[in-house]
C-alpha atoms as a PDB file:
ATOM      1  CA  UNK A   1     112.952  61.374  43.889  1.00  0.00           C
ATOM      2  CA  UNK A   2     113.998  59.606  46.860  1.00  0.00           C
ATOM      3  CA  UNK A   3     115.626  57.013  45.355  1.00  0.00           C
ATOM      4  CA  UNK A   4     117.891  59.363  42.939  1.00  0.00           C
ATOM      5  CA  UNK A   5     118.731  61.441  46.705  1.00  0.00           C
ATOM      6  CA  UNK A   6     119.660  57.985  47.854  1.00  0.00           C
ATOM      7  CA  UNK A   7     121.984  56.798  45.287  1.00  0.00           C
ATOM      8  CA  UNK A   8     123.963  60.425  45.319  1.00  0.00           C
ATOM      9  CA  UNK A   9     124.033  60.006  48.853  1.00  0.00           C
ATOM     10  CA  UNK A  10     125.705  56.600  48.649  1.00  0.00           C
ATOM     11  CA  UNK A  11     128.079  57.686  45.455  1.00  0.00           C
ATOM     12  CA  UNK A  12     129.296  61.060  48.212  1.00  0.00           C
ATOM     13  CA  UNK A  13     129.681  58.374  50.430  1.00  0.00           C
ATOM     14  CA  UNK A  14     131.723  55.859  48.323  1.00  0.00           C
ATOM     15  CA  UNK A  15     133.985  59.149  46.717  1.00  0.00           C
ATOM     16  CA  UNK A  16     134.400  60.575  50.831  1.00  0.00           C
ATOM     17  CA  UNK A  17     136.178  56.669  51.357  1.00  0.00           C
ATOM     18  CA  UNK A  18     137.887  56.575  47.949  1.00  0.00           C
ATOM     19  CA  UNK A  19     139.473  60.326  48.718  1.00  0.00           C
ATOM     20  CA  UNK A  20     140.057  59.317  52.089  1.00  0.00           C
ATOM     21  CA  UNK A  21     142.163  56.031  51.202  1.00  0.00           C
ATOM     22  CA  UNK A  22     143.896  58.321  48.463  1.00  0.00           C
ATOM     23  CA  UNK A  23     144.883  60.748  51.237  1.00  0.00           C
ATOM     24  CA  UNK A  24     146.755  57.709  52.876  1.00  0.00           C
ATOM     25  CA  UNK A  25     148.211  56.382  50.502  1.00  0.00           C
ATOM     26  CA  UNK A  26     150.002  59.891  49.381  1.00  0.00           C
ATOM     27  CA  UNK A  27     150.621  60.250  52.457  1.00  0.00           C
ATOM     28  CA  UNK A  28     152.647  57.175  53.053  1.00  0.00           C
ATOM     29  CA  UNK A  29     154.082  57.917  49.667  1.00  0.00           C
ATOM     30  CA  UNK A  30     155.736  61.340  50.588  1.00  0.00           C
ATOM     31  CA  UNK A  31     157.239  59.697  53.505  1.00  0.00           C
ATOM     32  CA  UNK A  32     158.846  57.283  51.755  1.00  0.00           C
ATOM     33  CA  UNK A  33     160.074  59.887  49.167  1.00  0.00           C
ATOM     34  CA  UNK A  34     161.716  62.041  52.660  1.00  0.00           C
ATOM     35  CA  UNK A  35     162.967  58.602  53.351  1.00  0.00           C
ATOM     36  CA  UNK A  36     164.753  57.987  50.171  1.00  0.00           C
ATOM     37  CA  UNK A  37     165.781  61.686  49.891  1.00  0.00           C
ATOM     38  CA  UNK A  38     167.609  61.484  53.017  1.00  0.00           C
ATOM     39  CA  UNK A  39     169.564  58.067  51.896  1.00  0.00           C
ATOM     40  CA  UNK A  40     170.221  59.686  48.691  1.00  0.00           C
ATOM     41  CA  UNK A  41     171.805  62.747  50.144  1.00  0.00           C
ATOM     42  CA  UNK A  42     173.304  60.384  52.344  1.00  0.00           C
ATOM     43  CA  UNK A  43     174.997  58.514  49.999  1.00  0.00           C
ATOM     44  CA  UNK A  44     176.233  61.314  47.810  1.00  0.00           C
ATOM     45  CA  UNK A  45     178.170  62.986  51.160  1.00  0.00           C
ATOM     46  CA  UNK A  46     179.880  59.839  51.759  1.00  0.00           C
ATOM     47  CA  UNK A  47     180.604  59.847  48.285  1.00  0.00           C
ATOM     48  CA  UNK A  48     182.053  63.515  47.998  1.00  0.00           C
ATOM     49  CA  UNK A  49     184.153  62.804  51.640  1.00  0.00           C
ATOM     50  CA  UNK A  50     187.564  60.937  50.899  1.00  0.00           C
ATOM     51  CA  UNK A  51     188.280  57.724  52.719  1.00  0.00           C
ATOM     52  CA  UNK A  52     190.871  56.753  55.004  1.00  0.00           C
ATOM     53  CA  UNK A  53     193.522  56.695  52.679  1.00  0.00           C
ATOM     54  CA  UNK A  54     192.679  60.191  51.490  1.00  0.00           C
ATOM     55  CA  UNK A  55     190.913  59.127  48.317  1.00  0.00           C
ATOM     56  CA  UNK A  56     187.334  60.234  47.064  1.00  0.00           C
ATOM     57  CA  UNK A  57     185.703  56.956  46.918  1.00  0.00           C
ATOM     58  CA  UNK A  58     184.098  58.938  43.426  1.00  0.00           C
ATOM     59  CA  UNK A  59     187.644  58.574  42.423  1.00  0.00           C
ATOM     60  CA  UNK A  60     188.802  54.747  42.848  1.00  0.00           C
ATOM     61  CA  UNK A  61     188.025  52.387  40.285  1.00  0.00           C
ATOM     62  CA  UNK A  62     186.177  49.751  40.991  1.00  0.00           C
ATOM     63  CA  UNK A  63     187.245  46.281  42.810  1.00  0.00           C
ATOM     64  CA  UNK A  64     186.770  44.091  39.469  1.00  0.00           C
ATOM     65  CA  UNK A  65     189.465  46.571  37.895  1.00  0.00           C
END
């Protein structure tokens, strides 16, 4: 009997670490997703906002045209 409370004991252990690690890592993952969120965004405004010469950058064709 005390072996079988034992080895539960040590599996609750081993999933506690395992869910804790998972936590972190998600963590770090949804950060990174706000990160690249806010470059996306980022990227689309200066894309929508026309450039010096008053045209959309959406709009010019590319250099190798």
């Amino acid at each position: 009997m005390a072996d079988r409370i034992e080895a539960a004991e040590e599996q609750i252990a081993h999933l506690i670490r395992l869910t804790e690690d998972l936590s972190g890592i998600v963590a770090k993952q949804a950060d990174r997703i706000d990160l690249l969120e806010r470059r996306v965004a980022m990227l689309l405004n200066r894309v929508a906002e026309p450039d010096e010469g008053g045209v959309f950058l959406a709009d010019q064709r590319p250099p190798h045209w």
